[in-house]
PDB file of N, CA and C in Angstrom:
ATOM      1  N   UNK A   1      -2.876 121.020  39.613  1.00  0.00           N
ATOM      2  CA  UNK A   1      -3.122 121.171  41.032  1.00  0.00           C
ATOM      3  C   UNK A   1      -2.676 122.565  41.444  1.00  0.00           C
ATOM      4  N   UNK A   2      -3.610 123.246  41.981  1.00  0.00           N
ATOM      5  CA  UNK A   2      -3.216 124.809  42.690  1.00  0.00           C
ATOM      6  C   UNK A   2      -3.093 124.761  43.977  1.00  0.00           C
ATOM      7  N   UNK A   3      -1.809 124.392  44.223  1.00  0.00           N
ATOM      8  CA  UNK A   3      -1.512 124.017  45.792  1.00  0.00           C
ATOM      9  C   UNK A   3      -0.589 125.257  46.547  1.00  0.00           C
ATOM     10  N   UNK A   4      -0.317 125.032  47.443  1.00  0.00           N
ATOM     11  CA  UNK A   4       0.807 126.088  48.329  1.00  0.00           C
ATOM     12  C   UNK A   4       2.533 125.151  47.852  1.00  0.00           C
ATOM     13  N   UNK A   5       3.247 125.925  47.395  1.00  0.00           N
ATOM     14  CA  UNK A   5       4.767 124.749  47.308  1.00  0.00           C
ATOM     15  C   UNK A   5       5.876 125.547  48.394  1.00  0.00           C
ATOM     16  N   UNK A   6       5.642 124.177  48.875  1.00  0.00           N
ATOM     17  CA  UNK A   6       6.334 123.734  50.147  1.00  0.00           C
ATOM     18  C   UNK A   6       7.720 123.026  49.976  1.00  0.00           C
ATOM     19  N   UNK A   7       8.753 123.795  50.534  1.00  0.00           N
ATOM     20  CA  UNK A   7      10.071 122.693  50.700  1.00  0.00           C
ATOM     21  C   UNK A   7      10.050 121.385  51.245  1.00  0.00           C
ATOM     22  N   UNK A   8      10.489 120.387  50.629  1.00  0.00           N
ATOM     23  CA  UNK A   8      10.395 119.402  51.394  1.00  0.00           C
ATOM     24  C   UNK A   8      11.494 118.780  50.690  1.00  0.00           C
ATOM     25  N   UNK A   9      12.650 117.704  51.594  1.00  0.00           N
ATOM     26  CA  UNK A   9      13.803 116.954  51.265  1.00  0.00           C
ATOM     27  C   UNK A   9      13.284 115.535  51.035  1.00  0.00           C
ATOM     28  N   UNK A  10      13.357 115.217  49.176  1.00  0.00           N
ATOM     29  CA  UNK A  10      13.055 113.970  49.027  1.00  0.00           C
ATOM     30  C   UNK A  10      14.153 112.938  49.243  1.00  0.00           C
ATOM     31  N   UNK A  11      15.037 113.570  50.103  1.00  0.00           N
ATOM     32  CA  UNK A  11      15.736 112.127  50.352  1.00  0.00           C
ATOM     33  C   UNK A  11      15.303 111.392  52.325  1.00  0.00           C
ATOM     34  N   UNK A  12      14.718 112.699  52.048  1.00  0.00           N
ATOM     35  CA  UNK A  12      13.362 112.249  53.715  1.00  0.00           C
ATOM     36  C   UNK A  12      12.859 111.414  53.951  1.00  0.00           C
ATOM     37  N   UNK A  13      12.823 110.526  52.948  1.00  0.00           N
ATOM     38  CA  UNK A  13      11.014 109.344  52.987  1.00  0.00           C
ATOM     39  C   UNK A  13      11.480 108.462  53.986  1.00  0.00           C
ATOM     40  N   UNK A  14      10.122 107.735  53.964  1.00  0.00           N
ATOM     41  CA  UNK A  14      10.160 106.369  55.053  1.00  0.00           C
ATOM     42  C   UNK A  14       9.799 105.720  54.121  1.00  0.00           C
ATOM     43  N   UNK A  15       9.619 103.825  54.869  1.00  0.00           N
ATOM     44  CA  UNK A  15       9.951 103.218  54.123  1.00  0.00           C
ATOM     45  C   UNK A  15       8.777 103.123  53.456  1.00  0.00           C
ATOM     46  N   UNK A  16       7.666 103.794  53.169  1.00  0.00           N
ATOM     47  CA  UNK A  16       6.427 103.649  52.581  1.00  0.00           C
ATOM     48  C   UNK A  16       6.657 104.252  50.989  1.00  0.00           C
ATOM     49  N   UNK A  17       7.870 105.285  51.389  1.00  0.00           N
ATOM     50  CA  UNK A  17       8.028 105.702  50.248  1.00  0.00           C
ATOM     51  C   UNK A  17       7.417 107.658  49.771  1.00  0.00           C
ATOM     52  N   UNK A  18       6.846 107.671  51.547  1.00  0.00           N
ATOM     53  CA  UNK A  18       5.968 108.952  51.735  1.00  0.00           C
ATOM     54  C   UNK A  18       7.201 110.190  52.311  1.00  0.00           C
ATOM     55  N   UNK A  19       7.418 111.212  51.817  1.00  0.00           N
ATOM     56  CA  UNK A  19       8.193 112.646  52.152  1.00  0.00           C
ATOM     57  C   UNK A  19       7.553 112.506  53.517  1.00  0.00           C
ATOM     58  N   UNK A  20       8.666 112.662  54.301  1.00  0.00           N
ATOM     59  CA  UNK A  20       8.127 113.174  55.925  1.00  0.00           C
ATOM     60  C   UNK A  20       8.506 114.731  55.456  1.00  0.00           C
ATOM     61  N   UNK A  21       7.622 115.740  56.213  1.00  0.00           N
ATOM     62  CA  UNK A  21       6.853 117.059  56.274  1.00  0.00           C
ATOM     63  C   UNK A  21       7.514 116.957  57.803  1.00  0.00           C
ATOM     64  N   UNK A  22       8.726 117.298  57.970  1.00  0.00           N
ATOM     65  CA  UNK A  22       9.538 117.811  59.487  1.00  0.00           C
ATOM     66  C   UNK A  22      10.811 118.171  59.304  1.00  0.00           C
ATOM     67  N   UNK A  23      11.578 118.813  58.055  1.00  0.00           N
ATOM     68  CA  UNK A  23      12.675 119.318  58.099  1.00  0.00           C
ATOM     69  C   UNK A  23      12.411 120.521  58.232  1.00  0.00           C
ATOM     70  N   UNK A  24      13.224 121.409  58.567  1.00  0.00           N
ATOM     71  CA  UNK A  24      13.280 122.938  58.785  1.00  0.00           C
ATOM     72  C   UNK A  24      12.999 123.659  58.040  1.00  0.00           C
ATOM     73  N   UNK A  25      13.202 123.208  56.631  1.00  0.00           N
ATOM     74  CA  UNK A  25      12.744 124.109  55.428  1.00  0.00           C
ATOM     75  C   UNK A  25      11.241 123.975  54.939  1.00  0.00           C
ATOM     76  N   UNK A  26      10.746 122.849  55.426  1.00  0.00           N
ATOM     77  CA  UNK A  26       9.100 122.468  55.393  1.00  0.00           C
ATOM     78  C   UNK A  26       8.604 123.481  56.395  1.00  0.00           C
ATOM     79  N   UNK A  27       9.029 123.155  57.915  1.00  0.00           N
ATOM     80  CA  UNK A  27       8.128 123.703  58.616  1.00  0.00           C
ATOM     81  C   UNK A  27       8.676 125.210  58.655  1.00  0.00           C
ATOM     82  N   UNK A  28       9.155 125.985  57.708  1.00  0.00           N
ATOM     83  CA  UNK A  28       9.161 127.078  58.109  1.00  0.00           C
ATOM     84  C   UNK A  28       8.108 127.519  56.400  1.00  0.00           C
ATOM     85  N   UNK A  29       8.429 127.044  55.501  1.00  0.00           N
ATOM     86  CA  UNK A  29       7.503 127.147  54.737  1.00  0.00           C
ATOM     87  C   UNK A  29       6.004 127.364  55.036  1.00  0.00           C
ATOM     88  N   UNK A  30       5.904 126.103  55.469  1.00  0.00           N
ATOM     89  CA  UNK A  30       4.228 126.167  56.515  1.00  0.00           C
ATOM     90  C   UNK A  30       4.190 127.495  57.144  1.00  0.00           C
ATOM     91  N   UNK A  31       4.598 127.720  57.798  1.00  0.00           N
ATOM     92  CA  UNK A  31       4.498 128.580  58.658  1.00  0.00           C
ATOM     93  C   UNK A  31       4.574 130.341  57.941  1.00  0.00           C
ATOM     94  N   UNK A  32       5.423 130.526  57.114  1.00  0.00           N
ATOM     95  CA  UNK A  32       5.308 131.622  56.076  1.00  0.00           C
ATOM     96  C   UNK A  32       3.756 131.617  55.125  1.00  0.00           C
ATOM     97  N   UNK A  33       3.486 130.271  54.986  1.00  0.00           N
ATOM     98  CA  UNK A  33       2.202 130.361  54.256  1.00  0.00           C
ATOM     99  C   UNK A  33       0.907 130.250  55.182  1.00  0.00           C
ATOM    100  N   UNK A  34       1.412 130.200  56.528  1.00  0.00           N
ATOM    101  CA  UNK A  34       0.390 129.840  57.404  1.00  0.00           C
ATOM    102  C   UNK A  34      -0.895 128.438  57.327  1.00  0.00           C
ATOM    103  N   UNK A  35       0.019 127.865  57.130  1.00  0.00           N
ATOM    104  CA  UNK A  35      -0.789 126.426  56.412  1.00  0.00           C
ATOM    105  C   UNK A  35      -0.232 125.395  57.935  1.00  0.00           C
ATOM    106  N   UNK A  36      -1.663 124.883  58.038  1.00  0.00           N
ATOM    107  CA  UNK A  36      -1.937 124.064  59.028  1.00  0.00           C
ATOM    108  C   UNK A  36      -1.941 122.792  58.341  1.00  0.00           C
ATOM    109  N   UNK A  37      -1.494 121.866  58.455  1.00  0.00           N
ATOM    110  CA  UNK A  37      -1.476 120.159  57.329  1.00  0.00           C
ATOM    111  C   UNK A  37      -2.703 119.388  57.906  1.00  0.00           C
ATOM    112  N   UNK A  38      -3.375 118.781  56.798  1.00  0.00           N
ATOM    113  CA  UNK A  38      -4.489 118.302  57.184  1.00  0.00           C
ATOM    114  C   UNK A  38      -4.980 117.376  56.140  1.00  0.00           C
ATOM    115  N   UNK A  39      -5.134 116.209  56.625  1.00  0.00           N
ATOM    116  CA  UNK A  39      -5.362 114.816  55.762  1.00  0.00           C
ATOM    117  C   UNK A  39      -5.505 114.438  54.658  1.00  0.00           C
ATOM    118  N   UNK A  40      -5.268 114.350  53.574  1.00  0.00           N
ATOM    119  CA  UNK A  40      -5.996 114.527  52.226  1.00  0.00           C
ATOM    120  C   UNK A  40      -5.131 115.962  51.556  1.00  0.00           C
ATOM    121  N   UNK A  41      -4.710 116.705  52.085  1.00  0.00           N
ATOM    122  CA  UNK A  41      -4.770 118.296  51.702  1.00  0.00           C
ATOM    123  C   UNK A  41      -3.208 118.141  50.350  1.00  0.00           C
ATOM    124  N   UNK A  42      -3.630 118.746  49.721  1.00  0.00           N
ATOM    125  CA  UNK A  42      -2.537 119.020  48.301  1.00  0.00           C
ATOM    126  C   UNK A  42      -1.736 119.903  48.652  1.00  0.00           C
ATOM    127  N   UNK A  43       0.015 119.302  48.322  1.00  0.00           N
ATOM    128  CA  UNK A  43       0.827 120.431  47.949  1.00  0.00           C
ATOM    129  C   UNK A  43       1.667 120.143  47.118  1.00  0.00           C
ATOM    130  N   UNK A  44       1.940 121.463  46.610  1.00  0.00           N
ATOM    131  CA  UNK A  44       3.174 120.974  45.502  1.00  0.00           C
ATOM    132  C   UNK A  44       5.239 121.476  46.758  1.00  0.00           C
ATOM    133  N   UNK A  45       5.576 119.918  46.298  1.00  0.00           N
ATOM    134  CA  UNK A  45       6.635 119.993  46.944  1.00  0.00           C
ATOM    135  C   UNK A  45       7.885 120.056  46.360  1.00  0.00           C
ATOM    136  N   UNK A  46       8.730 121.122  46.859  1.00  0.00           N
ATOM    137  CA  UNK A  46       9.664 121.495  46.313  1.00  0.00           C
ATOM    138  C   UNK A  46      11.325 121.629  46.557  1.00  0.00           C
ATOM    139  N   UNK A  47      12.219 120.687  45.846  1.00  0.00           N
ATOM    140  CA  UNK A  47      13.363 121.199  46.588  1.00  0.00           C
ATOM    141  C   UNK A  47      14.603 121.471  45.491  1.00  0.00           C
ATOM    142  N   UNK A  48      15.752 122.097  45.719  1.00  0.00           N
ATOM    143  CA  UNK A  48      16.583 123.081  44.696  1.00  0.00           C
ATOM    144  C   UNK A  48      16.254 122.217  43.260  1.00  0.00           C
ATOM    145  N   UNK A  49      16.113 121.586  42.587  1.00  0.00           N
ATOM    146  CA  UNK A  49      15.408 121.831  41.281  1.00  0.00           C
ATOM    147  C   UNK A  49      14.721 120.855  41.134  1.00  0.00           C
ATOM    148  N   UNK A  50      13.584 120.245  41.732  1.00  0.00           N
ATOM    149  CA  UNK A  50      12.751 119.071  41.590  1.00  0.00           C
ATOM    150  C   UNK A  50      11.513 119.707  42.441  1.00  0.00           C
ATOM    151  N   UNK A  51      10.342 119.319  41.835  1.00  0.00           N
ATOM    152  CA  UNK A  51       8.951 119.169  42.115  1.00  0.00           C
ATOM    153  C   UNK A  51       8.117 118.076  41.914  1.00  0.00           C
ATOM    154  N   UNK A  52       7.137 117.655  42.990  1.00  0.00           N
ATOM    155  CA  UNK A  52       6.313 117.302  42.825  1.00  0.00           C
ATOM    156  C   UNK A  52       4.463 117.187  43.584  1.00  0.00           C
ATOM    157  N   UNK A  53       3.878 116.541  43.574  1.00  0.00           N
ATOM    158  CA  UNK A  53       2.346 116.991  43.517  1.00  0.00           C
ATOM    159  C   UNK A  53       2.458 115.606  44.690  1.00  0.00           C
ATOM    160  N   UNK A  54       1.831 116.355  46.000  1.00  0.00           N
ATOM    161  CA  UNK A  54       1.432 115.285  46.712  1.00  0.00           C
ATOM    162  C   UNK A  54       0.472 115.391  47.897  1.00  0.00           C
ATOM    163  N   UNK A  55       0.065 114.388  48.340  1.00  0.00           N
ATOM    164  CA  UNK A  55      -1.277 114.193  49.221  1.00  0.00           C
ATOM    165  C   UNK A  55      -0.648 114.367  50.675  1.00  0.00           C
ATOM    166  N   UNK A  56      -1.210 115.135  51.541  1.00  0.00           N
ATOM    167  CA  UNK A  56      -0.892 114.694  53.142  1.00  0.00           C
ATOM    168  C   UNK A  56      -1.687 113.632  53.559  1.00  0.00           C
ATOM    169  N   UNK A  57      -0.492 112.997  54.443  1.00  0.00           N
ATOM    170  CA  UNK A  57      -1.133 111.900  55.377  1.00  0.00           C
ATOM    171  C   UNK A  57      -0.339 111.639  56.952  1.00  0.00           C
ATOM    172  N   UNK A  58      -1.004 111.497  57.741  1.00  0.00           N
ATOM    173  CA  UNK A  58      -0.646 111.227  59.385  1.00  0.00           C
ATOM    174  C   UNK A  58      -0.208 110.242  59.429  1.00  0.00           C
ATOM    175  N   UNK A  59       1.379 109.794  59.531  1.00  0.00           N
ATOM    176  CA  UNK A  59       1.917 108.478  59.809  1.00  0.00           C
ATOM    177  C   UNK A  59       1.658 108.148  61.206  1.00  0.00           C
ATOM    178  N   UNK A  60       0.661 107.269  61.612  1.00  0.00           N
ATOM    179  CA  UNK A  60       0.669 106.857  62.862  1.00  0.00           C
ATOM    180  C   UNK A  60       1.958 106.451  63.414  1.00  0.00           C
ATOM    181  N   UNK A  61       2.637 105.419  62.532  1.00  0.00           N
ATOM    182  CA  UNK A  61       3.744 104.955  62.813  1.00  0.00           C
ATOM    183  C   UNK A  61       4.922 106.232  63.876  1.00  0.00           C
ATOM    184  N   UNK A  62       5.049 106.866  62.745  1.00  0.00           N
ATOM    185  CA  UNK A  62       6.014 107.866  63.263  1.00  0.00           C
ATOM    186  C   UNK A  62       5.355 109.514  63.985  1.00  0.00           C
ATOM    187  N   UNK A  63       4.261 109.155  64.269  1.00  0.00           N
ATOM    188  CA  UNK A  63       3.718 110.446  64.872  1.00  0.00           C
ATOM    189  C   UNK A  63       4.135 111.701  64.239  1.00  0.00           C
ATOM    190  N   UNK A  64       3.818 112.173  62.603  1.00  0.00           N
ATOM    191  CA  UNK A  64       4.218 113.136  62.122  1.00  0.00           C
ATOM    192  C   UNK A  64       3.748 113.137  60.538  1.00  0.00           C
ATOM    193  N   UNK A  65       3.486 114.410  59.817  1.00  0.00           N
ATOM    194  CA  UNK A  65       2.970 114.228  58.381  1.00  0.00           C
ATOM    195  C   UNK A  65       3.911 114.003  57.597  1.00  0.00           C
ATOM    196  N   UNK A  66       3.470 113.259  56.912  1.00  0.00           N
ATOM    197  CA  UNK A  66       3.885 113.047  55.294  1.00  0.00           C
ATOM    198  C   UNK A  66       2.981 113.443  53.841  1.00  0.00           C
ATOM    199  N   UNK A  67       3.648 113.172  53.268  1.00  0.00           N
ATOM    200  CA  UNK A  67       3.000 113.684  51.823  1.00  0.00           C
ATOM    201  C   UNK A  67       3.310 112.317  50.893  1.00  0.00           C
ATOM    202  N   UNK A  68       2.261 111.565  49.983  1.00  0.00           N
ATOM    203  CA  UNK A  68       2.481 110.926  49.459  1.00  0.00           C
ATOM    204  C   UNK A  68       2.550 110.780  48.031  1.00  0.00           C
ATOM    205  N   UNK A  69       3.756 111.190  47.143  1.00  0.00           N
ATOM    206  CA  UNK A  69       4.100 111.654  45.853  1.00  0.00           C
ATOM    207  C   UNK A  69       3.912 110.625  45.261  1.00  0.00           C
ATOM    208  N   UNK A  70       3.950 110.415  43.701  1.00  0.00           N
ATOM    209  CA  UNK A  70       4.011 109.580  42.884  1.00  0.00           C
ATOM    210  C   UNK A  70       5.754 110.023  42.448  1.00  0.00           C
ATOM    211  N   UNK A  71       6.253 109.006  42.738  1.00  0.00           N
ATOM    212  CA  UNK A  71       7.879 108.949  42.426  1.00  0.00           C
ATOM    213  C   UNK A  71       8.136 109.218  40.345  1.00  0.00           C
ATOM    214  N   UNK A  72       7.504 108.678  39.893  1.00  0.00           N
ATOM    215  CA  UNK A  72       7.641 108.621  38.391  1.00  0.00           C
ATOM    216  C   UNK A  72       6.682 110.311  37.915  1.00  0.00           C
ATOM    217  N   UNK A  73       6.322 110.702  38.664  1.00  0.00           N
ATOM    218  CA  UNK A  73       5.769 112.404  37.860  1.00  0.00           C
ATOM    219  C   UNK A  73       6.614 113.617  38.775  1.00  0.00           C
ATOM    220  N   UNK A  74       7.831 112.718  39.382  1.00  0.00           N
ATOM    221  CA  UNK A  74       8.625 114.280  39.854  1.00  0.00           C
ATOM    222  C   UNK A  74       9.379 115.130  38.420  1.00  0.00           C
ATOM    223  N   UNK A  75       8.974 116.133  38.700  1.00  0.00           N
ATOM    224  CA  UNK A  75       9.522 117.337  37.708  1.00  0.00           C
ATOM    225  C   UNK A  75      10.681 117.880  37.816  1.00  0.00           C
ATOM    226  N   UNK A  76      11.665 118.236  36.840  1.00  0.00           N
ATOM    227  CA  UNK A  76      12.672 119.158  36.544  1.00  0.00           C
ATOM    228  C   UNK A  76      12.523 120.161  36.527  1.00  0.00           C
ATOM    229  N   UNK A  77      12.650 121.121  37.622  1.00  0.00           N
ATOM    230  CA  UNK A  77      12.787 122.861  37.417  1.00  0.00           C
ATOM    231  C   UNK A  77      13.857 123.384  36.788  1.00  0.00           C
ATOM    232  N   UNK A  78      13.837 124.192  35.961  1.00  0.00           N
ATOM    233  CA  UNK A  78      14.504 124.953  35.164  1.00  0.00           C
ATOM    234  C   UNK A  78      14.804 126.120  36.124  1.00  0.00           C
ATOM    235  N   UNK A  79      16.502 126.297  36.341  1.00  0.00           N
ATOM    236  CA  UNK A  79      16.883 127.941  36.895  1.00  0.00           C
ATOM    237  C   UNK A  79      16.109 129.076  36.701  1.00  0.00           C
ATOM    238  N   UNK A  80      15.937 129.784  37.392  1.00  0.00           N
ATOM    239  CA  UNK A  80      15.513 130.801  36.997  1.00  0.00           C
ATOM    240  C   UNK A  80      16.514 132.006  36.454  1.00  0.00           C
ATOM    241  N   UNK A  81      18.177 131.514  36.836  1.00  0.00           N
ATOM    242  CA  UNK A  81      18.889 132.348  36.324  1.00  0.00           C
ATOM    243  C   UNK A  81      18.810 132.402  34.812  1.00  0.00           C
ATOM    244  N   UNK A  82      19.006 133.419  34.574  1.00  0.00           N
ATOM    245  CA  UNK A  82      19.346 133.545  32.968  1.00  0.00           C
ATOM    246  C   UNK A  82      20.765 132.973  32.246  1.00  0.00           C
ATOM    247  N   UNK A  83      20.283 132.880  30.920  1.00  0.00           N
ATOM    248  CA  UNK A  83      21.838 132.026  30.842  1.00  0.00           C
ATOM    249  C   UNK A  83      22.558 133.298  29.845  1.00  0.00           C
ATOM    250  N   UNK A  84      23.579 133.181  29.949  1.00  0.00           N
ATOM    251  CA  UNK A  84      24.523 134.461  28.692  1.00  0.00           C
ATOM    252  C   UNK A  84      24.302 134.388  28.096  1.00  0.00           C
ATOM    253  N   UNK A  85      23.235 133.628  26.793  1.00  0.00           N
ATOM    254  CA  UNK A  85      23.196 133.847  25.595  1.00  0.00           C
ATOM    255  C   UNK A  85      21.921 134.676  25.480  1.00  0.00           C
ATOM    256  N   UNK A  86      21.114 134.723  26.593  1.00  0.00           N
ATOM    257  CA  UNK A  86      20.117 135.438  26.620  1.00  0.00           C
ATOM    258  C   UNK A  86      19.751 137.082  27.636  1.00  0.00           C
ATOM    259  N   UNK A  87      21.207 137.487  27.686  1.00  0.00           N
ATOM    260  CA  UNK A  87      21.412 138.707  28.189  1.00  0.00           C
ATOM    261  C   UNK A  87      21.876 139.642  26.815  1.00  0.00           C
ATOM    262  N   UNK A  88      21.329 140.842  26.505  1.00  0.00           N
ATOM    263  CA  UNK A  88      21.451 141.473  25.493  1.00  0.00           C
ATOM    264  C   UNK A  88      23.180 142.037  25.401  1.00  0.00           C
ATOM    265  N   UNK A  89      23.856 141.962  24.283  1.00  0.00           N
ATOM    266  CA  UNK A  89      24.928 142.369  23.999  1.00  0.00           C
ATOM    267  C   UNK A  89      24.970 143.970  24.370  1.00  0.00           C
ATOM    268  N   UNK A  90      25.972 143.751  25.233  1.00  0.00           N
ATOM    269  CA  UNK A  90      26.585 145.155  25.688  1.00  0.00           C
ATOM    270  C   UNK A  90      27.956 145.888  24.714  1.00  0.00           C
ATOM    271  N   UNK A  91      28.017 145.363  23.867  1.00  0.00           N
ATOM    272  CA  UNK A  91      29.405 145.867  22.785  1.00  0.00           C
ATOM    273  C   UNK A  91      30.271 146.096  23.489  1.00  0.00           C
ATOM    274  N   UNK A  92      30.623 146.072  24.698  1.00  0.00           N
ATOM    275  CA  UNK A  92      32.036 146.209  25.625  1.00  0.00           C
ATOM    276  C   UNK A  92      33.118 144.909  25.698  1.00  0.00           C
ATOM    277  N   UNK A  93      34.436 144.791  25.244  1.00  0.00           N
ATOM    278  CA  UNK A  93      34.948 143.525  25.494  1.00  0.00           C
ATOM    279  C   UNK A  93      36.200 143.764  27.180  1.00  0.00           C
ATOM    280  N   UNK A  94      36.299 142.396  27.525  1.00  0.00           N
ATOM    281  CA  UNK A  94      37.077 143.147  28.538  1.00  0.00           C
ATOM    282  C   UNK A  94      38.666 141.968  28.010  1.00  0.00           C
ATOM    283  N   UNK A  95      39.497 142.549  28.747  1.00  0.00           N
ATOM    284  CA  UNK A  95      40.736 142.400  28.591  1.00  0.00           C
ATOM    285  C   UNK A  95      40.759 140.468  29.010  1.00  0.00           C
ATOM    286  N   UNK A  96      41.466 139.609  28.787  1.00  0.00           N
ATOM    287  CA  UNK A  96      42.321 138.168  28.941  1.00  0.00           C
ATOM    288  C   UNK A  96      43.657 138.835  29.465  1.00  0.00           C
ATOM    289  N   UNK A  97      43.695 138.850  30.258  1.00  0.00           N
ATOM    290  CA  UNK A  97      45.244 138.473  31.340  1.00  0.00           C
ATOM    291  C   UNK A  97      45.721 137.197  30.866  1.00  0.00           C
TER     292      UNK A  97
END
């Protein structure tokens, strides 16, 4: 899926089980990508190291969008920091106090 990835807090849902699309880090996302939400429409949703692939939908209920993920294909993001074993040796040691 080649979607826009959008913040969204999966501990957000309702009881359907659908990401509500209204925390601060969503709607400012939207708004950096200039993305208007609209029925059906794909995004990949993202929060500090989890992703996943989901559908918008208009909760009548709660007057506001959601996105409806499949709970069993959320993903593990990998840091983007580097880890020390993969920074090149500088031959410098420093001192233990």
């Amino acid at each position: 899926m080649s979607a826009h990835k959008i913040f969204a807090d999966f501990h957000n849902a309702d009881e359907q089980g659908r990401i509500r699309l209204n925390s601060v880090g969503t709607i400012s996302d939207l708004s950096r990508h200039n993305i208007k939400l609209q029925e059906g429409q794909l995004l990949t949703l993202y929060s500090e190291d989890l992703e996943a692939d989901g559908e918008v939908q208009y909760s009548e209920e709660e007057s506001l969008w959601v996105a409806v993920i499949d709970w069993n294909q959320i993903r593990e993001v990998e840091d983007l920091v580097l880890s020390n074993s993969s920074l090149p040796e500088s031959g410098l040691t420093l001192p233990i106090s």
